[in-house]
PDB file of N, CA and C in Angstrom:
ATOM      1  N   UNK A   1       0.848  -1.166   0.000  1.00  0.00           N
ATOM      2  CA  UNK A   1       0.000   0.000   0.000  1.00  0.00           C
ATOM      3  C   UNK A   1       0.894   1.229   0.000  1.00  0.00           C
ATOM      4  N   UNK A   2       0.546   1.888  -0.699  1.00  0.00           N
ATOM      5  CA  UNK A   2       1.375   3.178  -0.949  1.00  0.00           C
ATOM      6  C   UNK A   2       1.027   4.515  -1.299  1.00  0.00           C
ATOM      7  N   UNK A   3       0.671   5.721  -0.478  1.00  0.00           N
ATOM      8  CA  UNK A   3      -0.093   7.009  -0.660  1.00  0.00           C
ATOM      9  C   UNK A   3       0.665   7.814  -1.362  1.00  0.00           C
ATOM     10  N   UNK A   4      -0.238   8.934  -2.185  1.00  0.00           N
ATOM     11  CA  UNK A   4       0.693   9.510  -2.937  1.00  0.00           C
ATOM     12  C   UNK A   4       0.570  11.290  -2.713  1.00  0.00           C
ATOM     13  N   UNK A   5       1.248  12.127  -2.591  1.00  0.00           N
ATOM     14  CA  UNK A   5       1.006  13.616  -2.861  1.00  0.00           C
ATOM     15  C   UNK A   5       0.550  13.536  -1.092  1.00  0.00           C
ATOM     16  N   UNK A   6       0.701  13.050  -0.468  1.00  0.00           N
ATOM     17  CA  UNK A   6       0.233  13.136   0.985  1.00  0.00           C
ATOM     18  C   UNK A   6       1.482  14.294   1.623  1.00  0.00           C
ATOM     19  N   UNK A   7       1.061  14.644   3.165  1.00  0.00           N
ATOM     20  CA  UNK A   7       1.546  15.135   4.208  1.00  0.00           C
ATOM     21  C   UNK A   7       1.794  14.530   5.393  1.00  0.00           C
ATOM     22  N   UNK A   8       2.943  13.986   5.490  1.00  0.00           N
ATOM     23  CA  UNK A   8       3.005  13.178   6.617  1.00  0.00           C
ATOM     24  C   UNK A   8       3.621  14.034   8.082  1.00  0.00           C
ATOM     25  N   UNK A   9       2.838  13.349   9.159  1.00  0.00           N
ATOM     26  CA  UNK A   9       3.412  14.465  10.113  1.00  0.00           C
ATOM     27  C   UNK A   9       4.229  12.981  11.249  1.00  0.00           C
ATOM     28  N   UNK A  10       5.421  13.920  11.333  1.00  0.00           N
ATOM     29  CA  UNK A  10       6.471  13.330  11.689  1.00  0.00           C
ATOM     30  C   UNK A  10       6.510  12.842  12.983  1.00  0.00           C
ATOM     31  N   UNK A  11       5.865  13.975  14.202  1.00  0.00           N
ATOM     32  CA  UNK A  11       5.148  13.317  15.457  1.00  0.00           C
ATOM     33  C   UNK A  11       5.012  12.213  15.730  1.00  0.00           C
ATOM     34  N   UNK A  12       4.999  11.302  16.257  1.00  0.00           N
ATOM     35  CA  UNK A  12       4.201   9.724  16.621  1.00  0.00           C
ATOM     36  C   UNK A  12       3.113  10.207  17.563  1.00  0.00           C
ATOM     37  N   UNK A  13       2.690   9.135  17.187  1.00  0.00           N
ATOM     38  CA  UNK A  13       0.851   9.629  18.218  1.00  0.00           C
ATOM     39  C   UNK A  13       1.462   7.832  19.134  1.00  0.00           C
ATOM     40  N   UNK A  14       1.964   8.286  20.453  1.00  0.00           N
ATOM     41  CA  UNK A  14       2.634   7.112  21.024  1.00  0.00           C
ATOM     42  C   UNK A  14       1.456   6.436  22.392  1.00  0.00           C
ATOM     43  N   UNK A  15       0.889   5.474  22.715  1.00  0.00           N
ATOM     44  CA  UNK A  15      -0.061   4.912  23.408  1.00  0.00           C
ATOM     45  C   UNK A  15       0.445   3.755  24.075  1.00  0.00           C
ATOM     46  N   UNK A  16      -0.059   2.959  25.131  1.00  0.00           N
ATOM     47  CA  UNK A  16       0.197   2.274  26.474  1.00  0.00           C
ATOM     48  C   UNK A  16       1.792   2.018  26.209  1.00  0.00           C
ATOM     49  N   UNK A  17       2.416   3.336  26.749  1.00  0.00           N
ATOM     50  CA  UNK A  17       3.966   3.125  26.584  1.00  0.00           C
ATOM     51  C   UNK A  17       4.953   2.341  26.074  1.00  0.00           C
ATOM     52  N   UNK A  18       3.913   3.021  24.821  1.00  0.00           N
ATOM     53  CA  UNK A  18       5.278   2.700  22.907  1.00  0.00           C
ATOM     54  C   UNK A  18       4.612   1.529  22.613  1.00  0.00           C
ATOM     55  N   UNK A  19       3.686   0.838  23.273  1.00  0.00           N
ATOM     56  CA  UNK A  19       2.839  -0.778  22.595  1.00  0.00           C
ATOM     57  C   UNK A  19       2.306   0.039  21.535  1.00  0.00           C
ATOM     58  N   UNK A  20       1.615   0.918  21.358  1.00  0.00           N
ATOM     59  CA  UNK A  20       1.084   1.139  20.016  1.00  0.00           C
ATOM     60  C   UNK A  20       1.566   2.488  19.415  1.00  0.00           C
ATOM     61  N   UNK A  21       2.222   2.624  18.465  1.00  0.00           N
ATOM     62  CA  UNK A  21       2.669   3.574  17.901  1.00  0.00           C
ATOM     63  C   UNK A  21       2.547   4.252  16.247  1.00  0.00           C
ATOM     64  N   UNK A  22       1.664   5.308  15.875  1.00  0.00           N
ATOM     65  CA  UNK A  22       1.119   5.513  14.571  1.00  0.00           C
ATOM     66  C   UNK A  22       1.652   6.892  14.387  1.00  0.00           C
ATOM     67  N   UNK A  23       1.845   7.129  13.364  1.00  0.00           N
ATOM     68  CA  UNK A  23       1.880   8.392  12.275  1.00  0.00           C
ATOM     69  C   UNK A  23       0.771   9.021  11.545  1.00  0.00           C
ATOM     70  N   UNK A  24       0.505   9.858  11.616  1.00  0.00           N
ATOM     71  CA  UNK A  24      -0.759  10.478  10.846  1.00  0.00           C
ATOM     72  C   UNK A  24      -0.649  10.685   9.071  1.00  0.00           C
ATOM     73  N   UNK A  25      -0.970  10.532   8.308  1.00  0.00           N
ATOM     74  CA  UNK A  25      -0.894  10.951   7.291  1.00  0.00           C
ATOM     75  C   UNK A  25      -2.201  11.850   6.725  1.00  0.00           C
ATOM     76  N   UNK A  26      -1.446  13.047   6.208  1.00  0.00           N
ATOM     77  CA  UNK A  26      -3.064  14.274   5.881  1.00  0.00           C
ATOM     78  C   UNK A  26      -3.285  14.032   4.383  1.00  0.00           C
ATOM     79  N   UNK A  27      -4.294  13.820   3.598  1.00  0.00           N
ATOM     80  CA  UNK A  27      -4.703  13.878   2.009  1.00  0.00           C
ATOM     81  C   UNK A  27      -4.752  15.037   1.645  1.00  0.00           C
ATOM     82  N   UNK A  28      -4.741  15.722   0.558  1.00  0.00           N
ATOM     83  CA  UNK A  28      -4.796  17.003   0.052  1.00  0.00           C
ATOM     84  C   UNK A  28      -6.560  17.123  -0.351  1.00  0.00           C
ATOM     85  N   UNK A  29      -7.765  16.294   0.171  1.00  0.00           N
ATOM     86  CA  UNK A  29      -8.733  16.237   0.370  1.00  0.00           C
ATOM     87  C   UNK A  29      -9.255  16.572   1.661  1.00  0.00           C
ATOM     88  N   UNK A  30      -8.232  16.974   2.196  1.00  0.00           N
ATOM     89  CA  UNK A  30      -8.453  17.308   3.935  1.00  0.00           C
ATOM     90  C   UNK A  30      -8.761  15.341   4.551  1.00  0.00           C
ATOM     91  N   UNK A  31      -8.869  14.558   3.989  1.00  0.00           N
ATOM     92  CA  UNK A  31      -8.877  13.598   4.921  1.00  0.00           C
ATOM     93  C   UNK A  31      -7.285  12.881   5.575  1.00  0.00           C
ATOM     94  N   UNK A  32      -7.621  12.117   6.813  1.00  0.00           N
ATOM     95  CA  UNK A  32      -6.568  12.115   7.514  1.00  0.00           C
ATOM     96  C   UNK A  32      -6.452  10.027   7.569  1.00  0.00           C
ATOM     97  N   UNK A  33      -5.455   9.577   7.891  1.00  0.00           N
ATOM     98  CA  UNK A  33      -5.282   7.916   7.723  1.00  0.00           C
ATOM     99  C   UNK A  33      -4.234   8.024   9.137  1.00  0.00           C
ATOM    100  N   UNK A  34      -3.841   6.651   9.428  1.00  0.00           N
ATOM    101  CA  UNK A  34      -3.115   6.934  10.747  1.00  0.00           C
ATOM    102  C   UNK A  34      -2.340   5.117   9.944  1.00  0.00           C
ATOM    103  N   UNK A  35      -1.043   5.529  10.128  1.00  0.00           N
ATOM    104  CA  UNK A  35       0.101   3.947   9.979  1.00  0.00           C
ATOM    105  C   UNK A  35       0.337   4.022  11.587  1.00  0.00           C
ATOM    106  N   UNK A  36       0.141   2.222  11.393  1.00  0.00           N
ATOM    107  CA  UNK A  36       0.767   2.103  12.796  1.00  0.00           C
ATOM    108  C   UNK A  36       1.112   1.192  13.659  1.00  0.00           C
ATOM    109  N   UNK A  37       1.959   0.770  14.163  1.00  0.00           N
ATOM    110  CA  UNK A  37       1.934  -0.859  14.977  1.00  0.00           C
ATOM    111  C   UNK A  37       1.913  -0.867  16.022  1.00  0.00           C
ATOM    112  N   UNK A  38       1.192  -2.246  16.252  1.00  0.00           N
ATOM    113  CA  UNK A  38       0.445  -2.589  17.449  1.00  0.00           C
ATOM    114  C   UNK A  38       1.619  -3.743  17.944  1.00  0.00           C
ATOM    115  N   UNK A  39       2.474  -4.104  19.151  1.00  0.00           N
ATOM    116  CA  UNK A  39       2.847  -4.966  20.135  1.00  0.00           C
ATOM    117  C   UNK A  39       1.925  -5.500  20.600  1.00  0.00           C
ATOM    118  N   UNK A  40       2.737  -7.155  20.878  1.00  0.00           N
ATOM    119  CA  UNK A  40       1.826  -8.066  21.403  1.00  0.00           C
ATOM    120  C   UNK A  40       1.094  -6.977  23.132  1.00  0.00           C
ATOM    121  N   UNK A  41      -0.463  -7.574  23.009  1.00  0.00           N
ATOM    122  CA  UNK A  41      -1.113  -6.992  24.148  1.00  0.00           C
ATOM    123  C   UNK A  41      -2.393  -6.762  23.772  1.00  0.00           C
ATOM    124  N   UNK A  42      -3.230  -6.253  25.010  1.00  0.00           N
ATOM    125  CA  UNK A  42      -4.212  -6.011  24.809  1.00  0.00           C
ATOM    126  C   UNK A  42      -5.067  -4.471  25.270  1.00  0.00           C
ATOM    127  N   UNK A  43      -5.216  -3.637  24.488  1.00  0.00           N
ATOM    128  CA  UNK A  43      -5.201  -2.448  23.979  1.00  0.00           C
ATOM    129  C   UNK A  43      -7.111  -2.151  24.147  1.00  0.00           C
ATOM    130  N   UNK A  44      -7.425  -0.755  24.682  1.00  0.00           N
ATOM    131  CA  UNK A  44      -8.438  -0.300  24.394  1.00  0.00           C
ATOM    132  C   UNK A  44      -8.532   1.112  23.964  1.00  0.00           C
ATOM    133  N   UNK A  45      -9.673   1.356  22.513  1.00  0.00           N
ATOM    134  CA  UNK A  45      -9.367   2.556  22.211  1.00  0.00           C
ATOM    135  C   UNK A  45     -10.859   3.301  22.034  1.00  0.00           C
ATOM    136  N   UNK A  46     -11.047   4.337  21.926  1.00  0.00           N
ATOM    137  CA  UNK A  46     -12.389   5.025  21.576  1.00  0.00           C
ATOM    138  C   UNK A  46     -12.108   5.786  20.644  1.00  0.00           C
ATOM    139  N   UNK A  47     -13.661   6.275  19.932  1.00  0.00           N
ATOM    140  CA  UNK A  47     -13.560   6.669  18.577  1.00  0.00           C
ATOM    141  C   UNK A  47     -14.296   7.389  18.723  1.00  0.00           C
ATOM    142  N   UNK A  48     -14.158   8.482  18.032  1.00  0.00           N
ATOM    143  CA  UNK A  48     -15.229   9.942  17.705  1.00  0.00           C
ATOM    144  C   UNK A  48     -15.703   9.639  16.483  1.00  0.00           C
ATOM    145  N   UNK A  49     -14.614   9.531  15.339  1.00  0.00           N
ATOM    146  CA  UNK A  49     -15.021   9.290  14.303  1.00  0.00           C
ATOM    147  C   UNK A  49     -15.685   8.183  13.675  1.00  0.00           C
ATOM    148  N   UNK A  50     -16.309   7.426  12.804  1.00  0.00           N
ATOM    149  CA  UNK A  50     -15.982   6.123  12.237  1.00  0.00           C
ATOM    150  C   UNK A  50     -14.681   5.820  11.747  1.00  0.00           C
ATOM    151  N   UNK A  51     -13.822   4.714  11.922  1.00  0.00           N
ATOM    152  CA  UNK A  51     -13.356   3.986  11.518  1.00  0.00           C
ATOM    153  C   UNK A  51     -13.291   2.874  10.727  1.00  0.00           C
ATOM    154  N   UNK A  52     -12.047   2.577   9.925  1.00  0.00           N
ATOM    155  CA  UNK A  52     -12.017   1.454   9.063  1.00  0.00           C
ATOM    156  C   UNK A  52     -10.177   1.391   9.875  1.00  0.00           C
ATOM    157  N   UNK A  53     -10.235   0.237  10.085  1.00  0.00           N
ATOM    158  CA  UNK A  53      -8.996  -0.535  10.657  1.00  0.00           C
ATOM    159  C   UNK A  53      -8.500  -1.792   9.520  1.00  0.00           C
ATOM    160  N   UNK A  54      -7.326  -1.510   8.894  1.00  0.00           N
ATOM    161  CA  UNK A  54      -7.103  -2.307   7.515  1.00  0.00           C
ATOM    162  C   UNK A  54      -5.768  -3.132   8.221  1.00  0.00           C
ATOM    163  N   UNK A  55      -5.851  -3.976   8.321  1.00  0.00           N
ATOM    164  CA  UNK A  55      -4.596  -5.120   9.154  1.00  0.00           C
ATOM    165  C   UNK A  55      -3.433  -5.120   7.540  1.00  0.00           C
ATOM    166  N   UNK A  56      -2.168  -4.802   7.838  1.00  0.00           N
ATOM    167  CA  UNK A  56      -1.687  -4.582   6.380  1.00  0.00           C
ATOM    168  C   UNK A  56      -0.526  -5.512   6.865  1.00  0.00           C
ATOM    169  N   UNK A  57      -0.080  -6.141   7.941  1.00  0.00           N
ATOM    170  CA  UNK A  57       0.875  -7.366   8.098  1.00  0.00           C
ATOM    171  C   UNK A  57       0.463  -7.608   9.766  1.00  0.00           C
ATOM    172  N   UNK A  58       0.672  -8.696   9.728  1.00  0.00           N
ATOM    173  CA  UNK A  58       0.253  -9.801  11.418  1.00  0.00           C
ATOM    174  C   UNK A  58      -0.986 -10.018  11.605  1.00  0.00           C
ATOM    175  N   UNK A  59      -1.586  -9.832  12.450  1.00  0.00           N
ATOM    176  CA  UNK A  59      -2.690 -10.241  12.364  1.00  0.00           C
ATOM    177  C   UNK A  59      -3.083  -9.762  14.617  1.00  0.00           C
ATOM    178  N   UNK A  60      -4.667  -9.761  14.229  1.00  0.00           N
ATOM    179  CA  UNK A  60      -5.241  -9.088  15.830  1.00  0.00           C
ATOM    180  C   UNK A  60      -6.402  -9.953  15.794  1.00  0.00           C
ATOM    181  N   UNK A  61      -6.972  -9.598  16.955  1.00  0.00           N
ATOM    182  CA  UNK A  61      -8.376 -10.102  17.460  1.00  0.00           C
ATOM    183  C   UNK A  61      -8.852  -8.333  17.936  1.00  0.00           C
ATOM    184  N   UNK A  62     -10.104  -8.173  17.476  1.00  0.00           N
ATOM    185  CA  UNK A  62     -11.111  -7.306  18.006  1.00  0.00           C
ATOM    186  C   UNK A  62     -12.413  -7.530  18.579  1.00  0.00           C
ATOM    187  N   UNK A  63     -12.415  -6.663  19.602  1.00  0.00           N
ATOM    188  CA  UNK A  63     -14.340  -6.796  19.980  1.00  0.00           C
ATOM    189  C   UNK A  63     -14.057  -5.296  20.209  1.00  0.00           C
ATOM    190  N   UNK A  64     -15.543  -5.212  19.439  1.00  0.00           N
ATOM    191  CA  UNK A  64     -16.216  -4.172  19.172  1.00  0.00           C
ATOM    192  C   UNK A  64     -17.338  -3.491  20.729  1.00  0.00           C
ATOM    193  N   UNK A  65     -17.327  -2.364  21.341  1.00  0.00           N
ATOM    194  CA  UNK A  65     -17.762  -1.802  22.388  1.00  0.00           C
ATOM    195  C   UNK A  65     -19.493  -2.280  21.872  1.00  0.00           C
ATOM    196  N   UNK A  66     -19.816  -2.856  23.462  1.00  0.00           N
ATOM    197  CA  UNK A  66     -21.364  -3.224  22.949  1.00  0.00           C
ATOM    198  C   UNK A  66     -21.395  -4.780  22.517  1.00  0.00           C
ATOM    199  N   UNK A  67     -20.977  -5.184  22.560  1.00  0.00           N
ATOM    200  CA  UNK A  67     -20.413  -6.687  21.654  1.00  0.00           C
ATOM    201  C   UNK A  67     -19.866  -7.658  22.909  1.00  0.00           C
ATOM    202  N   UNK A  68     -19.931  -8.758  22.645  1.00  0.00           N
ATOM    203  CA  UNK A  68     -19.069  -9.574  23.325  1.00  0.00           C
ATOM    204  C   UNK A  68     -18.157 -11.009  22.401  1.00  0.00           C
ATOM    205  N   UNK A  69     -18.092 -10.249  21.007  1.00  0.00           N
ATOM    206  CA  UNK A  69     -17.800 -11.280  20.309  1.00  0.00           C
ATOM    207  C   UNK A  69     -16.493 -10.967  19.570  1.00  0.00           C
ATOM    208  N   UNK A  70     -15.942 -12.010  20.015  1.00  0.00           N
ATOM    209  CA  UNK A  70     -14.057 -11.489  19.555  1.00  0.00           C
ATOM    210  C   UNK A  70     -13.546 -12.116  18.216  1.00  0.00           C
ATOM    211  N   UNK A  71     -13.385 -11.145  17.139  1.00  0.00           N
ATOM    212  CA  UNK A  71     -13.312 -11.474  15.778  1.00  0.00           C
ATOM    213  C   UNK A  71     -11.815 -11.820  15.893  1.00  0.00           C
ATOM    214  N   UNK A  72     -11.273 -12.395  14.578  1.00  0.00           N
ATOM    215  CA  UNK A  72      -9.974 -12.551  14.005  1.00  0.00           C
ATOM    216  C   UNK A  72      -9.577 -11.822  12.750  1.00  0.00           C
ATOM    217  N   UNK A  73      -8.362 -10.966  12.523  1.00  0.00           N
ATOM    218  CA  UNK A  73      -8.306 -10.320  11.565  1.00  0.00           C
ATOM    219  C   UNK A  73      -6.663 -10.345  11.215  1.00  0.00           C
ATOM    220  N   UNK A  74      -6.879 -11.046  10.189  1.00  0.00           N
ATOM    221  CA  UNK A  74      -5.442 -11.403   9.260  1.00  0.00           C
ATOM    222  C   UNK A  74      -4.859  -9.827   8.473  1.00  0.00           C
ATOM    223  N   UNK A  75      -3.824 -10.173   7.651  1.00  0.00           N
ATOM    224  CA  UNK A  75      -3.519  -9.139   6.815  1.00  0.00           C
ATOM    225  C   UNK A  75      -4.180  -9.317   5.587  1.00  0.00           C
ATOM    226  N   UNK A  76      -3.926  -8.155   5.354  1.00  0.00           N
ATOM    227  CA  UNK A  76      -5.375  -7.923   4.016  1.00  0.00           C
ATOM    228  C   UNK A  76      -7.026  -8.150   4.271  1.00  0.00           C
ATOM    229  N   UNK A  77      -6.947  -7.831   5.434  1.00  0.00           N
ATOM    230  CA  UNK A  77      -8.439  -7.460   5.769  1.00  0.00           C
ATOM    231  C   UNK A  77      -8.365  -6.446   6.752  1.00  0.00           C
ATOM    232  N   UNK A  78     -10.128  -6.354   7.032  1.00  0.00           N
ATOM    233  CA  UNK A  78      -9.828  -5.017   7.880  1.00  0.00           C
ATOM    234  C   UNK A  78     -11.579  -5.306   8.827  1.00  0.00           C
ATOM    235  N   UNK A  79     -11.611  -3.941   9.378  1.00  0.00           N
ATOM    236  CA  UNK A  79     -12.924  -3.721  10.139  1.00  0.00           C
ATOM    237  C   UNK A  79     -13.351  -2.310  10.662  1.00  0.00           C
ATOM    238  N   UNK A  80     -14.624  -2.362  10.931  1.00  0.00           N
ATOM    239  CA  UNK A  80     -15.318  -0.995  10.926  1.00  0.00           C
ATOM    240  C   UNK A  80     -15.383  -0.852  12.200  1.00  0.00           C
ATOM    241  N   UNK A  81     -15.199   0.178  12.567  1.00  0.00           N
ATOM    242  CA  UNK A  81     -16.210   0.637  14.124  1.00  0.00           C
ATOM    243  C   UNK A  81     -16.675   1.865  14.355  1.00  0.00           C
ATOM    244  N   UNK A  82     -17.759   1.479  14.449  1.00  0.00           N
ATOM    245  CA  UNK A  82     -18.760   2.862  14.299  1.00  0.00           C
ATOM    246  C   UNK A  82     -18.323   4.397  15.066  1.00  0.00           C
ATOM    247  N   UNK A  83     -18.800   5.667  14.756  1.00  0.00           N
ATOM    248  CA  UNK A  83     -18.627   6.715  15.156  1.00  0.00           C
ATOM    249  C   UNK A  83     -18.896   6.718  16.670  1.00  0.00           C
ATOM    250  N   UNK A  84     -18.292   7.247  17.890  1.00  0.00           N
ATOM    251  CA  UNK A  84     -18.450   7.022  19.033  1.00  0.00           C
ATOM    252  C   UNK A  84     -18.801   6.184  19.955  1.00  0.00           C
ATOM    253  N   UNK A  85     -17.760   5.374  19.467  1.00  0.00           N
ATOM    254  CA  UNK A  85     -17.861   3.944  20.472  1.00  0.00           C
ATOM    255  C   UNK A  85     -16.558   3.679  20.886  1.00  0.00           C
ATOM    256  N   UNK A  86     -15.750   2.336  20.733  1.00  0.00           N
ATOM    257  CA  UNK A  86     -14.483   1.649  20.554  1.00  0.00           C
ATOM    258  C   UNK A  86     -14.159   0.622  20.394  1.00  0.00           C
ATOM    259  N   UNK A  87     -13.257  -0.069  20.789  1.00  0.00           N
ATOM    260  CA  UNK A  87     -13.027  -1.619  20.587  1.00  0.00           C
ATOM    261  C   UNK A  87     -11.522  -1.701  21.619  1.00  0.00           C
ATOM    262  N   UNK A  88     -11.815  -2.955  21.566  1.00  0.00           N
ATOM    263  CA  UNK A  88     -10.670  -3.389  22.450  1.00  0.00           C
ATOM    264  C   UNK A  88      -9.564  -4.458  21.274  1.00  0.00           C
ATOM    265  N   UNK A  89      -8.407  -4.498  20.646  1.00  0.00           N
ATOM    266  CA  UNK A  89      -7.789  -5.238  19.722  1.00  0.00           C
ATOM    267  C   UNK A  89      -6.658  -5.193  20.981  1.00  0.00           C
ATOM    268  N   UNK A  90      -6.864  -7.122  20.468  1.00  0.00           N
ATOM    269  CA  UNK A  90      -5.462  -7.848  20.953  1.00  0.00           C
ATOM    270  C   UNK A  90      -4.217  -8.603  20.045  1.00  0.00           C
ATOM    271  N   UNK A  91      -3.514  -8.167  20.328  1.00  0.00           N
ATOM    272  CA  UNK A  91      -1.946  -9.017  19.173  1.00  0.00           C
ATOM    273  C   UNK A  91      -1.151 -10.351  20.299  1.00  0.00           C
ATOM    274  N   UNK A  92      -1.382 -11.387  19.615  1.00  0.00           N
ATOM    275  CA  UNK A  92      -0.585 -12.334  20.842  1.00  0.00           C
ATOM    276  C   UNK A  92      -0.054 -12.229  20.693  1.00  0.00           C
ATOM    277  N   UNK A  93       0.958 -12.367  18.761  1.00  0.00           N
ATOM    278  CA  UNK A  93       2.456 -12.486  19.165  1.00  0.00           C
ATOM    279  C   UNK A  93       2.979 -11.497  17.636  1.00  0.00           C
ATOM    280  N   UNK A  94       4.173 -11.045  18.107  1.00  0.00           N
ATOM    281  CA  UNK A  94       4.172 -10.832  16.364  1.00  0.00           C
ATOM    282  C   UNK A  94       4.036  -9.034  16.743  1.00  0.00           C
ATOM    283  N   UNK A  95       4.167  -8.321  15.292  1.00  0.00           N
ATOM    284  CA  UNK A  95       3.720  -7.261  15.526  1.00  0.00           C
ATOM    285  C   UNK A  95       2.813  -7.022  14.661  1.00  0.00           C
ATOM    286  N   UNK A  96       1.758  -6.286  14.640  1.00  0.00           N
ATOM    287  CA  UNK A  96       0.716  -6.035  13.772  1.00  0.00           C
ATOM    288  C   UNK A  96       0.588  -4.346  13.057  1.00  0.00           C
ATOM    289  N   UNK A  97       0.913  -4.479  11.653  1.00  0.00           N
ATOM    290  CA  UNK A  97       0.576  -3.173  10.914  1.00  0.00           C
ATOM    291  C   UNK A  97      -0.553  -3.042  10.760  1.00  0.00           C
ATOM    292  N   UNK A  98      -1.340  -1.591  10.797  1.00  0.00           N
ATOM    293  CA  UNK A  98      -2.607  -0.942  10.088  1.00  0.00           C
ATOM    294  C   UNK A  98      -2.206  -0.119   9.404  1.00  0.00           C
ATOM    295  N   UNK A  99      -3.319   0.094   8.857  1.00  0.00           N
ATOM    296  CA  UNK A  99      -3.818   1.442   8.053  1.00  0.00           C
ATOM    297  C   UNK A  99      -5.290   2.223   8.628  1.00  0.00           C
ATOM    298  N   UNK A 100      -5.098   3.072   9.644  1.00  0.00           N
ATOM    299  CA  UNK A 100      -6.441   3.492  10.305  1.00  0.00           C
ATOM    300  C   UNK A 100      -7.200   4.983   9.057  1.00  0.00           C
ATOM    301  N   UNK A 101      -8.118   4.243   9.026  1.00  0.00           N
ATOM    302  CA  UNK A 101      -8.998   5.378   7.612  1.00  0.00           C
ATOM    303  C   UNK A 101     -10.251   6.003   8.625  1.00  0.00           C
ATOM    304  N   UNK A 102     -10.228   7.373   8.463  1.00  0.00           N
ATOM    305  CA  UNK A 102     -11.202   7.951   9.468  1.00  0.00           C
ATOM    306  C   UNK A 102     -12.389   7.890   8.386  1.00  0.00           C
ATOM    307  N   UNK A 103     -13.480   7.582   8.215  1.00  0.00           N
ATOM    308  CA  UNK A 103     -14.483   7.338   7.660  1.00  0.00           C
ATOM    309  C   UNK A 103     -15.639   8.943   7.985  1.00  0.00           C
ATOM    310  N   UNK A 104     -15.954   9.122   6.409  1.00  0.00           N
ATOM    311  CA  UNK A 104     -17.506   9.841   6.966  1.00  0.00           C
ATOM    312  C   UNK A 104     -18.603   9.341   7.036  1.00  0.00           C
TER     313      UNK A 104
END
């Protein structure tokens, strides 16, 4: 996967001390994407926006806030979570790449 004509901001957006660590990338559409890897663990996050979570190497487990049902998600797939909620994603082993797409 590879963006083009983007703005990348150099910052790390750094979470449960350095287990999860992403970069923002801005579109010249004003929309925004987030790269980023996840360490083995188990992680909770909330969302303002909608999300699309695209697994781009390793692989996680998610449950979705409201839910009690814990999916599996390889590379080259992905998952939604609705505008103001969250999810909880776990990595057993390994490290896991995304591609976080803020959705309208």
């Amino acid at each position: 996967m590879q963006f083009e004509n983007v703005t990348a901001v150099a910052k790390a957006n750094v979470y449960f001390d350095g287990k999860v660590v992403s970069h923002s990338v801005l579109f010249p559409d004003g929309s925004k994407k987030t790269l980023g890897l996840i360490y083995p663990g188990e992680y909770h996050f909330g969302t303002q926006a909608a999300e699309r979570m695209e697994i781009v190497d390793g692989a996680c487990e998610f449950v979705l806030d409201g839910t009690t049902e814990k999916k599996g998600v390889a590379s080259g797939s992905f998952f939604d979570v609705p505008a103001n909620s969250g999810f909880t994603i776990q990595v057993g082993a390994g490290i896991c790449q995304y591609v976080c797409s803020f959705l309208k």
